[in-house]
Every structure is written in C-alpha cells, then in structure tokens.
N, C-alpha and C. Protein backbone atom coordinates (compact mmCIF):
# COMPACT_ATOMS: atom_id res chain seq x y z
N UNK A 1 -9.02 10.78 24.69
CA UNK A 1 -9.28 9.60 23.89
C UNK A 1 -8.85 8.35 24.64
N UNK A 2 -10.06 7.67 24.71
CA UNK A 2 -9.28 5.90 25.13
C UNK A 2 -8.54 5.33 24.28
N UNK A 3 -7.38 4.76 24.27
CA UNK A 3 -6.93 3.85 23.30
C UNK A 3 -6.82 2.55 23.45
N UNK A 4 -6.89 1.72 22.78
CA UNK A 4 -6.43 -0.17 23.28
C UNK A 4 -6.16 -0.10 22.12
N UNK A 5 -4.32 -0.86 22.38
CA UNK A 5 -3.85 -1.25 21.43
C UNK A 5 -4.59 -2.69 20.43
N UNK A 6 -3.68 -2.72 19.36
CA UNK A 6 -4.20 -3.94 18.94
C UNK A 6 -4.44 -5.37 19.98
N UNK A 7 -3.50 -5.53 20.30
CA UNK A 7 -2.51 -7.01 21.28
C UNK A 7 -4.00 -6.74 22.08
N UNK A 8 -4.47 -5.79 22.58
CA UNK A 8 -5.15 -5.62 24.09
C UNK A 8 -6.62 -5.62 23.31
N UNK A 9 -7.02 -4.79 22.27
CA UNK A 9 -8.42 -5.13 21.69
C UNK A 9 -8.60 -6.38 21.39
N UNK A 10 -7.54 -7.51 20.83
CA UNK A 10 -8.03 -8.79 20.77
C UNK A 10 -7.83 -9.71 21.32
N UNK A 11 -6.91 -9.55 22.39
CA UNK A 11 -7.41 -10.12 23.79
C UNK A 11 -8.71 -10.23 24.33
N UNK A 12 -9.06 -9.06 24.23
CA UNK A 12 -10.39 -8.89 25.01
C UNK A 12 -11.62 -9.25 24.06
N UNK A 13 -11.52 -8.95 22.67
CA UNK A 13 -12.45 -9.53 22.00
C UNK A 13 -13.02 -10.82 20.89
N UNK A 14 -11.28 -11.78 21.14
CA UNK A 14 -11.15 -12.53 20.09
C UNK A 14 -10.57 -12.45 18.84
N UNK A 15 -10.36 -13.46 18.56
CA UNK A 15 -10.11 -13.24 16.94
C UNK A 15 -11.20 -12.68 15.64
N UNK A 16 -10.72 -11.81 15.04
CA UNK A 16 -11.14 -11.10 13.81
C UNK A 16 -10.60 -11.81 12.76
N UNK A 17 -9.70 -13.13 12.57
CA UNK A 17 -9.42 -13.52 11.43
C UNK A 17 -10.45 -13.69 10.53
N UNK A 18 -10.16 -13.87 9.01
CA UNK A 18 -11.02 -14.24 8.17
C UNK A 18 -10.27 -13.87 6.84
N UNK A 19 -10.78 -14.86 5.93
CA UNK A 19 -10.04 -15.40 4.38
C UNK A 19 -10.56 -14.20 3.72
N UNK A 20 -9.71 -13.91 2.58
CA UNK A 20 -10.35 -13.00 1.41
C UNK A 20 -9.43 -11.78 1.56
N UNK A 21 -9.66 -10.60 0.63
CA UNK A 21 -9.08 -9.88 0.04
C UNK A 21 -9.35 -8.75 1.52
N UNK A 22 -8.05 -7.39 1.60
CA UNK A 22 -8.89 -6.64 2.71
C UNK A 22 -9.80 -5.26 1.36
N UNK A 23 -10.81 -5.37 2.37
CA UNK A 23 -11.59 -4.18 1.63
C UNK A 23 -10.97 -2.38 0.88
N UNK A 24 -10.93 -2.89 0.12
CA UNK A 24 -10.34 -1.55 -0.61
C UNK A 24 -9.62 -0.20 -0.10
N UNK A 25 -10.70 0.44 0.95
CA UNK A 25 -10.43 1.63 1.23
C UNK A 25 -10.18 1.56 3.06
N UNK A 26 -9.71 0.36 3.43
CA UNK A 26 -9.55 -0.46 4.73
C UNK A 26 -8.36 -0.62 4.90
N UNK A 27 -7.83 -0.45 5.99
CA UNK A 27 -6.21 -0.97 6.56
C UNK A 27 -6.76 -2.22 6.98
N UNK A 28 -5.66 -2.86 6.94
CA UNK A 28 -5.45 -4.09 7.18
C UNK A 28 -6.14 -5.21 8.22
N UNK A 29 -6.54 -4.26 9.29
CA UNK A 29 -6.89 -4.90 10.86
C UNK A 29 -8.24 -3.93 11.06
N UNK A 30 -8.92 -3.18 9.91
CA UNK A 30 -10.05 -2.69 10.56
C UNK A 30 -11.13 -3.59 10.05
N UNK A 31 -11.00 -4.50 9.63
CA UNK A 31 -12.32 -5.26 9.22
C UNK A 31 -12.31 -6.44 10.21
N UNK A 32 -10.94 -6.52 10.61
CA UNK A 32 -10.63 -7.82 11.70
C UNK A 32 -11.65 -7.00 13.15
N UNK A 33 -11.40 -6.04 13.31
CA UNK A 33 -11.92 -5.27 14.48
C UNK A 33 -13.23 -5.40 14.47
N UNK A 34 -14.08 -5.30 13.26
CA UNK A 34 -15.13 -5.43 12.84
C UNK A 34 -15.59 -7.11 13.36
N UNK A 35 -15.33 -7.53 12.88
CA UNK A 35 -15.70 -8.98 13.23
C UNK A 35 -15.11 -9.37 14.30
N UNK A 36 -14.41 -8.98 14.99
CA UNK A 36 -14.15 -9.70 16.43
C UNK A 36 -15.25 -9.01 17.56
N UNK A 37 -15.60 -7.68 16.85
CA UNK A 37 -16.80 -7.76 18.08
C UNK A 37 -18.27 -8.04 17.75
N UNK A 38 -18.36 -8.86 16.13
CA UNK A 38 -19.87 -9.31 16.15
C UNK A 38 -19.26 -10.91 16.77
N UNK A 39 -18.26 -11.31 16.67
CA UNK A 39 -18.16 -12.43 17.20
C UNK A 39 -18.07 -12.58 18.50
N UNK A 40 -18.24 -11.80 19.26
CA UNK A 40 -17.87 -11.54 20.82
C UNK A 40 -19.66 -11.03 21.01
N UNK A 41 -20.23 -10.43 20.22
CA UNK A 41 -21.88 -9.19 20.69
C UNK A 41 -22.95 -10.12 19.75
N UNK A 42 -22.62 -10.73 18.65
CA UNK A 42 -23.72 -11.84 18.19
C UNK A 42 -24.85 -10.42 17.19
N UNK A 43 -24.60 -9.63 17.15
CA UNK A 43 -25.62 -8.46 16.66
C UNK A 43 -26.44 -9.82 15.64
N UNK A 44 -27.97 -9.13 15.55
CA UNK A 44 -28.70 -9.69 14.79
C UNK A 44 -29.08 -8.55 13.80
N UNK A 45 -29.24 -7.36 14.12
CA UNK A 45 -29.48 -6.20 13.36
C UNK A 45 -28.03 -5.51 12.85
N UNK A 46 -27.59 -5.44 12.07
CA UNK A 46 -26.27 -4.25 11.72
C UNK A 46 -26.83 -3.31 10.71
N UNK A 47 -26.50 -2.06 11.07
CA UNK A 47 -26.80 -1.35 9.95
C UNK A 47 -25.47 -0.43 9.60
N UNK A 48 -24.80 -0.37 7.99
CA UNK A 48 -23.90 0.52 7.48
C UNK A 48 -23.80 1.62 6.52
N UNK A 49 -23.46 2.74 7.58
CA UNK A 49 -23.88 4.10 6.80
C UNK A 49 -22.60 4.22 5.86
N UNK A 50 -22.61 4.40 4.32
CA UNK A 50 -21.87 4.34 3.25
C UNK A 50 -21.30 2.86 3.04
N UNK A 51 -22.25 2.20 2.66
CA UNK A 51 -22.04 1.13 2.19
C UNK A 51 -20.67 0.58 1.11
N UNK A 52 -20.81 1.50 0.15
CA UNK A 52 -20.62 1.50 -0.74
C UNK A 52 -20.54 0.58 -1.58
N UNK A 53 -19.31 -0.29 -2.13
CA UNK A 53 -19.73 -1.57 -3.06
C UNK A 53 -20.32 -2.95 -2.17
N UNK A 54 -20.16 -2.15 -1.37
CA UNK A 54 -20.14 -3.53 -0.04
C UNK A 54 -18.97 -4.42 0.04
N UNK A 55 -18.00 -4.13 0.22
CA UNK A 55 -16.48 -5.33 0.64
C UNK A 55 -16.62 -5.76 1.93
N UNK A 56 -16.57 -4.44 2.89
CA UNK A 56 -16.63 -4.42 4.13
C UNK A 56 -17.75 -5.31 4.35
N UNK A 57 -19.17 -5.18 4.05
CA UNK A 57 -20.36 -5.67 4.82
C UNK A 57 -20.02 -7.66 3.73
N UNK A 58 -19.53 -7.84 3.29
CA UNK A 58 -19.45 -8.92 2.64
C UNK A 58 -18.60 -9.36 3.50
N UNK A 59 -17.19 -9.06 3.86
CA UNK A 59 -16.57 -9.75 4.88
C UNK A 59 -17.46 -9.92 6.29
N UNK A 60 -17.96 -9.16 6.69
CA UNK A 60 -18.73 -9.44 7.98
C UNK A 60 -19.66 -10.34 7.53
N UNK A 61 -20.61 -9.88 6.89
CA UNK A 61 -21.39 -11.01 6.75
C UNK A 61 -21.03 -12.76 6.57
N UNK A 62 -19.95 -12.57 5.98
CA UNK A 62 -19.12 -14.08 5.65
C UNK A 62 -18.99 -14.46 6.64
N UNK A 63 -18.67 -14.15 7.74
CA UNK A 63 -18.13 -14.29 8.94
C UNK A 63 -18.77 -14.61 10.27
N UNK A 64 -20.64 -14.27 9.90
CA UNK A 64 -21.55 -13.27 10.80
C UNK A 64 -22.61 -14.30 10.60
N UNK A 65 -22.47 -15.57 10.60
CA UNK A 65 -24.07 -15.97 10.24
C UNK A 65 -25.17 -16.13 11.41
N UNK A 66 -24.96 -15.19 12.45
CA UNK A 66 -25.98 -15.06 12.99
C UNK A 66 -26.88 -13.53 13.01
N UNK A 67 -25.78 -13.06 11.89
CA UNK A 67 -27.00 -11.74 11.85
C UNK A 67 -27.93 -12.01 11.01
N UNK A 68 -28.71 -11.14 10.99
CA UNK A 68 -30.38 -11.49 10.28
C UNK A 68 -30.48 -10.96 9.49
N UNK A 69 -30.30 -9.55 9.76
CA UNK A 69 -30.77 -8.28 9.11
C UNK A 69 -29.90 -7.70 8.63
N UNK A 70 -29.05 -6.71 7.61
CA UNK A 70 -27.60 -5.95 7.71
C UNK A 70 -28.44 -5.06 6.48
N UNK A 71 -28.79 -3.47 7.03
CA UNK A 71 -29.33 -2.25 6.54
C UNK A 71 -27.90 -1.62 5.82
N UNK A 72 -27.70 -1.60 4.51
CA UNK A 72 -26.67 -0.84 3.87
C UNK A 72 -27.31 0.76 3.18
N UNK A 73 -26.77 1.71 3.42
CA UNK A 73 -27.32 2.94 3.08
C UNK A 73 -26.27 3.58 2.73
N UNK A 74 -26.70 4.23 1.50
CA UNK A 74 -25.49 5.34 0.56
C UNK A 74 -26.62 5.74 -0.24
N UNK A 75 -26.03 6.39 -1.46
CA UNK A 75 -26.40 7.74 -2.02
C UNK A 75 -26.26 6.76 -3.60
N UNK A 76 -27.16 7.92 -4.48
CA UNK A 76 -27.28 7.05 -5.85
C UNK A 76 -25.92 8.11 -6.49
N UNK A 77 -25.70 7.27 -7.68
CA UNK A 77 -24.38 7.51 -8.31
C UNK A 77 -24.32 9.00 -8.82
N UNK A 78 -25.51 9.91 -8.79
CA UNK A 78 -24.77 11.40 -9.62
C UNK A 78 -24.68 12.13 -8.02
N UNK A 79 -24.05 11.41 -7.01
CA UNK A 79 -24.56 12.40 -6.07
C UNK A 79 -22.76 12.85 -5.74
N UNK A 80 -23.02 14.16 -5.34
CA UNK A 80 -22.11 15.18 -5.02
C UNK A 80 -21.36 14.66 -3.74
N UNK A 81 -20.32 14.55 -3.50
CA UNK A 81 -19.94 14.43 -1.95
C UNK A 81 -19.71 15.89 -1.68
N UNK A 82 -19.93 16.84 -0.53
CA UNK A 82 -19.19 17.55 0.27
C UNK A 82 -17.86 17.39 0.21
N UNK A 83 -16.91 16.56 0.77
CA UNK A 83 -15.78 16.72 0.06
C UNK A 83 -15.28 15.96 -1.05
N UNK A 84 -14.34 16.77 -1.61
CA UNK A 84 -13.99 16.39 -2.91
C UNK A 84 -13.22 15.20 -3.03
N UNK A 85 -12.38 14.78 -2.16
CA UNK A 85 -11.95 13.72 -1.74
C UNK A 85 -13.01 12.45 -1.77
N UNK A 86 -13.68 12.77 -1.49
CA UNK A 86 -14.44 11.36 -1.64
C UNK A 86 -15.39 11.20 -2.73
N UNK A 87 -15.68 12.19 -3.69
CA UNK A 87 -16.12 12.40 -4.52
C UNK A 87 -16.24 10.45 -5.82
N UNK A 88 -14.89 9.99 -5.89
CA UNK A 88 -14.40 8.99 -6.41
C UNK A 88 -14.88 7.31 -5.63
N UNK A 89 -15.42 7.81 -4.32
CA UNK A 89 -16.44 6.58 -3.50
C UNK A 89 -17.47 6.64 -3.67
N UNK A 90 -18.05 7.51 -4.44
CA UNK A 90 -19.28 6.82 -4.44
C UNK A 90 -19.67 5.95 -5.68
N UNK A 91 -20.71 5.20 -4.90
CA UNK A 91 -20.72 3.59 -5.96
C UNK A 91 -21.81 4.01 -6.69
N UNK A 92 -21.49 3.31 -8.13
CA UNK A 92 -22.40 2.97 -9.36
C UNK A 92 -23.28 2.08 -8.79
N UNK A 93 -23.03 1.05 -8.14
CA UNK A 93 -24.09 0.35 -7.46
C UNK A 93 -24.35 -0.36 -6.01
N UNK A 94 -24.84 0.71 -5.43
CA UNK A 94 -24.64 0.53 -4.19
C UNK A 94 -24.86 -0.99 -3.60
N UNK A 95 -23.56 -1.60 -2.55
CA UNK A 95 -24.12 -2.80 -2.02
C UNK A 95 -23.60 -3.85 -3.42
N UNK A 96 -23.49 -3.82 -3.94
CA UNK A 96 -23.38 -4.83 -5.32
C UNK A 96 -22.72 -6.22 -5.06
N UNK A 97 -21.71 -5.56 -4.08
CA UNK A 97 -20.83 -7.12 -3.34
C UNK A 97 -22.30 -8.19 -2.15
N UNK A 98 -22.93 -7.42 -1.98
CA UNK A 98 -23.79 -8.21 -1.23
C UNK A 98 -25.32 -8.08 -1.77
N UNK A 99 -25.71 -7.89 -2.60
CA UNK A 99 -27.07 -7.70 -3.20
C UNK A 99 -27.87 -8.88 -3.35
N UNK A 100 -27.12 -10.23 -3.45
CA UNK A 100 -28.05 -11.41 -3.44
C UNK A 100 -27.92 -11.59 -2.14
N UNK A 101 -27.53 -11.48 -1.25
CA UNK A 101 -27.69 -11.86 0.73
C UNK A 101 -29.35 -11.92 0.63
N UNK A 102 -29.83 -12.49 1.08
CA UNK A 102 -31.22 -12.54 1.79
C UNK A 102 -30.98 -11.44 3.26
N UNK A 103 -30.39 -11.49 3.69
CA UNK A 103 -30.22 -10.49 4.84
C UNK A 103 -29.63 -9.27 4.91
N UNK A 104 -29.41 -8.95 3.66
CA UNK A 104 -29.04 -7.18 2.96
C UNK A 104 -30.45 -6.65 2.70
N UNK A 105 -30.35 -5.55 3.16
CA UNK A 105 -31.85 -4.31 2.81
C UNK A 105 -30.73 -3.48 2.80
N UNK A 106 -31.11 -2.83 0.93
CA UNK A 106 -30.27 -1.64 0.84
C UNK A 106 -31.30 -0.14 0.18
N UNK A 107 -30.74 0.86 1.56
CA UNK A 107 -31.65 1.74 1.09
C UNK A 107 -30.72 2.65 0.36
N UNK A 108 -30.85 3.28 -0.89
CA UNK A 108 -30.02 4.23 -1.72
C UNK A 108 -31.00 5.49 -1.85
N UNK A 109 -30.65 6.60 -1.91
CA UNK A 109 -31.89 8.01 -1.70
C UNK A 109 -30.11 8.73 -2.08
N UNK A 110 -31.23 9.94 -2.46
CA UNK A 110 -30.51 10.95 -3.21
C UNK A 110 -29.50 11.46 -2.52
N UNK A 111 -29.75 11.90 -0.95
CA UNK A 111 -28.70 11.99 -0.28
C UNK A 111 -28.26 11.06 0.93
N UNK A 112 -28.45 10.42 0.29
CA UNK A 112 -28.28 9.25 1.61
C UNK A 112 -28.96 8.90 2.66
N UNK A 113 -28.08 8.91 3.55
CA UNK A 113 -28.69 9.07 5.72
C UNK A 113 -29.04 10.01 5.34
N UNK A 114 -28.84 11.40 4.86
CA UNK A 114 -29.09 12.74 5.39
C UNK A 114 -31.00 12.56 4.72
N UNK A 115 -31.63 12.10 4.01
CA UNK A 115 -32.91 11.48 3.74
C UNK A 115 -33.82 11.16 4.53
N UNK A 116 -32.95 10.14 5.73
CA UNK A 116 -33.45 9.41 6.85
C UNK A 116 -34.20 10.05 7.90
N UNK A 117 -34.72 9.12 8.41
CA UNK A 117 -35.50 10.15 9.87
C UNK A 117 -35.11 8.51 10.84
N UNK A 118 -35.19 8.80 11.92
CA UNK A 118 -34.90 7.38 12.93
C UNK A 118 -35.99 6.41 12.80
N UNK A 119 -37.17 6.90 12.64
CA UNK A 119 -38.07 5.78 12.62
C UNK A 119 -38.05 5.42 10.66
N UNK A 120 -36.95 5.57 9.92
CA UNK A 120 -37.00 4.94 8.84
C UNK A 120 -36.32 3.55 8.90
N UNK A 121 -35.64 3.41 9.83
CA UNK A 121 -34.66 2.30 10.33
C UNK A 121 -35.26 1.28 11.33
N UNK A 122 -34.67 0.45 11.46
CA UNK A 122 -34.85 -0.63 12.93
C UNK A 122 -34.15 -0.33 13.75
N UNK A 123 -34.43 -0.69 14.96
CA UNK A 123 -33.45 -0.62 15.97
C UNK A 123 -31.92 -1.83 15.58
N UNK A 124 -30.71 -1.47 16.44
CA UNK A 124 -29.66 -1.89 15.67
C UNK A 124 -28.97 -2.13 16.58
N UNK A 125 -28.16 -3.64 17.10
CA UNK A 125 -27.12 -4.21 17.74
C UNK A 125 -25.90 -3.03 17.32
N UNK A 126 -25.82 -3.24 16.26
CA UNK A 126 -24.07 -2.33 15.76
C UNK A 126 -24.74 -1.77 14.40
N UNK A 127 -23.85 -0.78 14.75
CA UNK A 127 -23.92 0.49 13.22
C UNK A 127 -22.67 0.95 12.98
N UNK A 128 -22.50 1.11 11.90
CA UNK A 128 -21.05 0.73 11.08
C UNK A 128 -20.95 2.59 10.66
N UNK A 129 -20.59 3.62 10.96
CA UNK A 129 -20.34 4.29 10.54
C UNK A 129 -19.13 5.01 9.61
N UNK A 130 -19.52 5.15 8.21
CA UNK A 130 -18.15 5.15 7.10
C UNK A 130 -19.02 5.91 5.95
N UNK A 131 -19.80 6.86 5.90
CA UNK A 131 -20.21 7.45 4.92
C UNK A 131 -19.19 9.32 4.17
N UNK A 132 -20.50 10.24 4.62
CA UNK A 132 -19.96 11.24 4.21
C UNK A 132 -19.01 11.56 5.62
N UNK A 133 -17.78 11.84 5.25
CA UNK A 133 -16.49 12.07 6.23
C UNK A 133 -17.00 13.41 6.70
N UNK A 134 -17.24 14.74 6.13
CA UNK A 134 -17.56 15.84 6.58
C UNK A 134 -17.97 15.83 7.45
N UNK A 135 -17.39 17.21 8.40
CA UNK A 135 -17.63 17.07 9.66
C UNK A 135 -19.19 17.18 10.15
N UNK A 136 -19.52 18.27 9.42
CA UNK A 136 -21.36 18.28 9.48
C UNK A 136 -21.87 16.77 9.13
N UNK A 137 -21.62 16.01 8.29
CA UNK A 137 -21.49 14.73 7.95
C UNK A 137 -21.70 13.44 9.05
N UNK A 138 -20.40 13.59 9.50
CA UNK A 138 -20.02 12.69 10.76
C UNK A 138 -21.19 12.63 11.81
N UNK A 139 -21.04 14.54 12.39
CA UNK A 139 -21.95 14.34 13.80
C UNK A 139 -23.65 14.18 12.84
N UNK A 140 -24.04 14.28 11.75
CA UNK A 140 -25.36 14.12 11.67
C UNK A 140 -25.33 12.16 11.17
N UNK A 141 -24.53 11.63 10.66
CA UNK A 141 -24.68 10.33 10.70
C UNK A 141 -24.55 9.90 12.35
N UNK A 142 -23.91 10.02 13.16
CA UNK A 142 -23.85 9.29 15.02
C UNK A 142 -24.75 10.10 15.75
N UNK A 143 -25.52 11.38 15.13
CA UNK A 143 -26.36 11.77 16.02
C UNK A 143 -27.83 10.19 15.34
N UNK A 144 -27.78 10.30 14.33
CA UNK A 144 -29.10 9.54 13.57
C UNK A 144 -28.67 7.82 14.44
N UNK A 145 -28.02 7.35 14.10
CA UNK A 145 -26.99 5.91 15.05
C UNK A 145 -27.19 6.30 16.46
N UNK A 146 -27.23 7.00 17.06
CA UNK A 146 -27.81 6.78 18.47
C UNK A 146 -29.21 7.23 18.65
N UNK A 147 -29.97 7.08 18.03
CA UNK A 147 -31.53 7.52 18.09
C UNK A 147 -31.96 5.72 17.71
N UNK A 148 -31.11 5.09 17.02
CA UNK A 148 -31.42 3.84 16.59
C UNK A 148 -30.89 2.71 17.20
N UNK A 149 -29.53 2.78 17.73
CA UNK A 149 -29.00 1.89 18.68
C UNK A 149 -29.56 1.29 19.66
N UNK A 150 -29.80 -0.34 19.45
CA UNK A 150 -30.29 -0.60 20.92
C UNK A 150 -29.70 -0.94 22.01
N UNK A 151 -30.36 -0.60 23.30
CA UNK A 151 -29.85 -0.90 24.69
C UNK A 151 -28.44 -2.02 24.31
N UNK A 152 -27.34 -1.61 24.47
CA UNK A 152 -26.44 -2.46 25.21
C UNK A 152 -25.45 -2.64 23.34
N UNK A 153 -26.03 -1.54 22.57
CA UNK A 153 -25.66 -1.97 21.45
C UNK A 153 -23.72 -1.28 20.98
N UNK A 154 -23.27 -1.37 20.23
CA UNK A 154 -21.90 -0.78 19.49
C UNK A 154 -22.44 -0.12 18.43
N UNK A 155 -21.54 1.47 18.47
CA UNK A 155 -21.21 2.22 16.75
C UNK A 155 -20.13 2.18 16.55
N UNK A 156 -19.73 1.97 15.50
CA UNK A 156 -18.33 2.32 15.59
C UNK A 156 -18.14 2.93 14.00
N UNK A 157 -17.11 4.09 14.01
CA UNK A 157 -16.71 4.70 13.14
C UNK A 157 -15.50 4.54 12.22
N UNK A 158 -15.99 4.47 11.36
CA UNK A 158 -14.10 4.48 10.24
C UNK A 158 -13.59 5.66 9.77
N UNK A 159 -11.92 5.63 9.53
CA UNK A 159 -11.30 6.76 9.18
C UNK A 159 -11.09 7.64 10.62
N UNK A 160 -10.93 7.45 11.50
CA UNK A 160 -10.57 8.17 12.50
C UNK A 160 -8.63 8.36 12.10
N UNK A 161 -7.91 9.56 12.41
CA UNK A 161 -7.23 9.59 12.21
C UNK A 161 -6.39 9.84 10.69
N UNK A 162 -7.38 9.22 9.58
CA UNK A 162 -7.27 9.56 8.94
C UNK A 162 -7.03 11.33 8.58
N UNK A 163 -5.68 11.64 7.96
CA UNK A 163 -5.48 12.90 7.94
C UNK A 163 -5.95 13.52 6.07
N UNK A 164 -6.64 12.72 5.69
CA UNK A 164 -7.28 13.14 4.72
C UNK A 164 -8.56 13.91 4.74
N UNK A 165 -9.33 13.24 5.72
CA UNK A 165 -10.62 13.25 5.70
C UNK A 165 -10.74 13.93 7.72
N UNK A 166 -10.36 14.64 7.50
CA UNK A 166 -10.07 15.12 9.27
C UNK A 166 -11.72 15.02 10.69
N UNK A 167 -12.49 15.59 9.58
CA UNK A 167 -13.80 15.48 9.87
C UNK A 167 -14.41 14.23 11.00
N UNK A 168 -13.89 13.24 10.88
CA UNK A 168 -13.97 11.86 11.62
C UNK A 168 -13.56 12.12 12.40
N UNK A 169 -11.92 12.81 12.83
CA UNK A 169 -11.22 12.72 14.21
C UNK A 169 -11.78 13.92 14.25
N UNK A 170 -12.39 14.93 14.19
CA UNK A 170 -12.39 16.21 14.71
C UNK A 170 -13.82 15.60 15.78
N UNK A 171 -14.65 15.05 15.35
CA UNK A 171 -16.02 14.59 15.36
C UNK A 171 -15.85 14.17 16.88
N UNK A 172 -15.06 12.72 16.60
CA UNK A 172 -14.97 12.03 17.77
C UNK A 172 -14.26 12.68 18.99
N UNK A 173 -13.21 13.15 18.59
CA UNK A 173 -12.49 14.03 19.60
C UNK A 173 -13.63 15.14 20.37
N UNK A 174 -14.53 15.35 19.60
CA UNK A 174 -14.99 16.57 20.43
C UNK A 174 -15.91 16.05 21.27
N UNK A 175 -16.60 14.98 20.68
CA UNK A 175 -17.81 14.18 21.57
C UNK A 175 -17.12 13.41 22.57
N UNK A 176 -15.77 12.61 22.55
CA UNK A 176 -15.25 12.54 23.90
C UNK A 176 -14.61 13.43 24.71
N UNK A 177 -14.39 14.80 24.03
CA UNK A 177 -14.29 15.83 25.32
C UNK A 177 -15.33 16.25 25.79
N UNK A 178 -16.43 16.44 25.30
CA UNK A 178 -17.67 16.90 25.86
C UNK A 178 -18.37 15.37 26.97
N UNK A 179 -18.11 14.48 26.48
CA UNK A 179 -19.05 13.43 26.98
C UNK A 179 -18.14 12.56 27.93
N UNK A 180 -17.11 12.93 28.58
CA UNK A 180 -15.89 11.62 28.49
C UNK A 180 -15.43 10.82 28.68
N UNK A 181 -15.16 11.07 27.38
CA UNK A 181 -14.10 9.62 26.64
C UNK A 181 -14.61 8.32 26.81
N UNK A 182 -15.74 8.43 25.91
CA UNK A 182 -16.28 7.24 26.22
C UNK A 182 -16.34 6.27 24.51
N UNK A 183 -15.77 7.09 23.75
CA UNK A 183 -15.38 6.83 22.50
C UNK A 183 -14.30 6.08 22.62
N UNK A 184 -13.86 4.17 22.03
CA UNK A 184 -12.27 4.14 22.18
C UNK A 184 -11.84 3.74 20.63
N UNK A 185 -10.38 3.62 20.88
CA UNK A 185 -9.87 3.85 19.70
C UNK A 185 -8.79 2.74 19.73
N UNK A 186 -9.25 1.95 18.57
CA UNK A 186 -8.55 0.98 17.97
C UNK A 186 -6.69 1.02 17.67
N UNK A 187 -5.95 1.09 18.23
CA UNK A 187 -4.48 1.54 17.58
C UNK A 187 -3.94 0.56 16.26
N UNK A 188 -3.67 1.25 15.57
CA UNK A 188 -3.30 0.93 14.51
C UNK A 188 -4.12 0.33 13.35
N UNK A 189 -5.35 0.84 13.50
CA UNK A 189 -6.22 0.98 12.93
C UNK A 189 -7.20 2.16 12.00
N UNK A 190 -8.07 2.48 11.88
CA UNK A 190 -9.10 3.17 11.96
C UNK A 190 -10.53 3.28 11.98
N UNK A 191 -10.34 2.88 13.14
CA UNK A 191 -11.64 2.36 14.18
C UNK A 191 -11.96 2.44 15.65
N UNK A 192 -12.98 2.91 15.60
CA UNK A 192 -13.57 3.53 16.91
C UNK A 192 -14.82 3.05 17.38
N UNK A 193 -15.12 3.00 18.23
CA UNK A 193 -16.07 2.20 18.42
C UNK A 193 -17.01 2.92 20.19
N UNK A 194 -17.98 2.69 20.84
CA UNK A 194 -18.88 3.40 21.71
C UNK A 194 -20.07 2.28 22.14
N UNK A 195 -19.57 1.54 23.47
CA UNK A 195 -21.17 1.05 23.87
C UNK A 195 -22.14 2.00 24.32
N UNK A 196 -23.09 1.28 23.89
CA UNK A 196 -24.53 2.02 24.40
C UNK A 196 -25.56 1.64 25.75
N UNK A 197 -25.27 2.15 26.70
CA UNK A 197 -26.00 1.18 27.83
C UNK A 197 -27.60 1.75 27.68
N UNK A 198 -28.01 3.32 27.31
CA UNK A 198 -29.01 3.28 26.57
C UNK A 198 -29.33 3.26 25.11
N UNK A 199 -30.49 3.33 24.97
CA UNK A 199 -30.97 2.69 23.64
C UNK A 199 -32.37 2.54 23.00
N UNK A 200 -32.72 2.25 22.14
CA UNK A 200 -34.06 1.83 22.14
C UNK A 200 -34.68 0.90 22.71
C-alpha cells in the first residue's frame, strides 16, 4: 500500500477546506480529500456510486463550480444490502441533498451499479466510489469505474480501513498486490484514491 499522510496529501494537493456540516457517515478530512483534488484536477464529469442522501456530493459540488455534470447512482428504498450493516444506508430518496442542482443526473434502479453496463454512463474525470461495501460489491463497482474513467482521470474509494465493512480494504489491498501499488491511501482518513493514465 502507498500511503501519504495527511500534512503530505495537502501539500501536494491544496486545500480541501470548506463551510458546513461533515457528511454523516464521513470522518472528518475525507470530504476535504475529496475536494482538494477536484480543486487541483478541475473534473467536469464526476460520477458517485452510492450516493445516498447526497451530503458528500453537496459538499463537492458547493465547492466544485466547474463541474458540469455529477452522475449519482444508488438503489431504490426496498432494496436489500448484502451486508447487513449497511442495510440502515440506504436512502428513501436518493440524492435528495442535491436534486435541484442542474448538474445532478440521478440514476436509482433496483440494484443499483450492479444494473449498469459502461456504456450506460459518460466517460468520467473522477468517480467517487462508496456504495455496496461487499467484497463482490467493491471489485464489481472499480471494475465498472475503470471501463468509464477517462484518460488521465481519479477513482477513489471510501471506507478503506474501515473494520466494519472489511470488503473495501480487502478489495484494494488485493488489486495493489496484484497490480503494484498503485492504489494510495489517504492517512487518517478513509480514502483512496488511483490515477488513470489510460482511459476512455
């Protein structure tokens, strides 16, 4: 695993400050992480797998007025999570924090991404990965995020480390031993993140 500490990720990428509440199911400095690299990469496309009420994509967007586009995707409200743990995230209405944006497209389907095919999407500066944690979950949401990523673009994942939801670190850990280590990791966070030099 790569790591950069905090001090050294925002060195290198700027400030992530920004006003408002932190997003619910967010530590403290992962939404800052979030926005210090659309403020550093300018994305015009973002797309986020498990949207959910939208906190997260509302702070970026607040923050982000040069994106255009921001694709939010989750699951409609009787839907089952795989694990039971997350059972209690999924939203009554998906996106709801950002539903009047002119630059929110929110797709909701019975099972979510797992619905999707790559050409249901646009190609995408950054993709926000935070949906179903399961490990089958994980690698089929970043296998679908790199079929869509464009040239030169960021994914980055939430809940890494998280010892609730293990599925995330098992995920990433294995794709930077197989691939390596080209996954890095936010410290004191939970956030991970992967440029793409290919792409669409």
């Amino acid at each position: 695993m790569s790591i950069l500490s905090m001090d050294t990720f925002f060195k290198l990428f700027g400030s992530g400050s920004y006003s408002g509440e932190v997003p619910f199911y967010t530590r403290p400095y992962d939404v800052p992480a979030l926005i210090a690299l659309s403020r550093t990469f300018y994305p015009k496309t973002v797309i986020e797998i498990g949207i959910q009420r939208g906190e997260t994509a509302k702070c970026i967007l607040d923050n982000s007025p040069w994106i255009e586009k921001y694709v939010g995707i989750d699951v409609i409200p009787t839907y089952i999570t795989p694990l039971a743990i997350q059972r209690g995230e999924v939203p009554q209405i998906a996106g709801e924090c950002v539903k009047d944006d002119p630059r929110v497209e929110l797709i909701v389907k019975p099972n979510g991404s797992r619905d999707l095919e790559p050409s249901d999407l646009p190609a995408a500066d950054l993709i926000f990965i935070d949906g179903d944690h399961s490990r089958e979950g994980v690698l089929e949401d970043t296998l679908l995020a790199r079929e869509v990523i464009r040239k030169g673009g960021i994914i980055c994942w939430h809940d890494y480390g998280n010892h609730l939801v293990p599925g995330v670190t098992e995920v990433i850990d294995t794709l930077n031993m197989m691939e390596g280590n080209h996954i890095f990791f936010v410290e004191d966070t939970m956030i991970c993140f992967q440029f793409f030099r290919d792409g669409r």
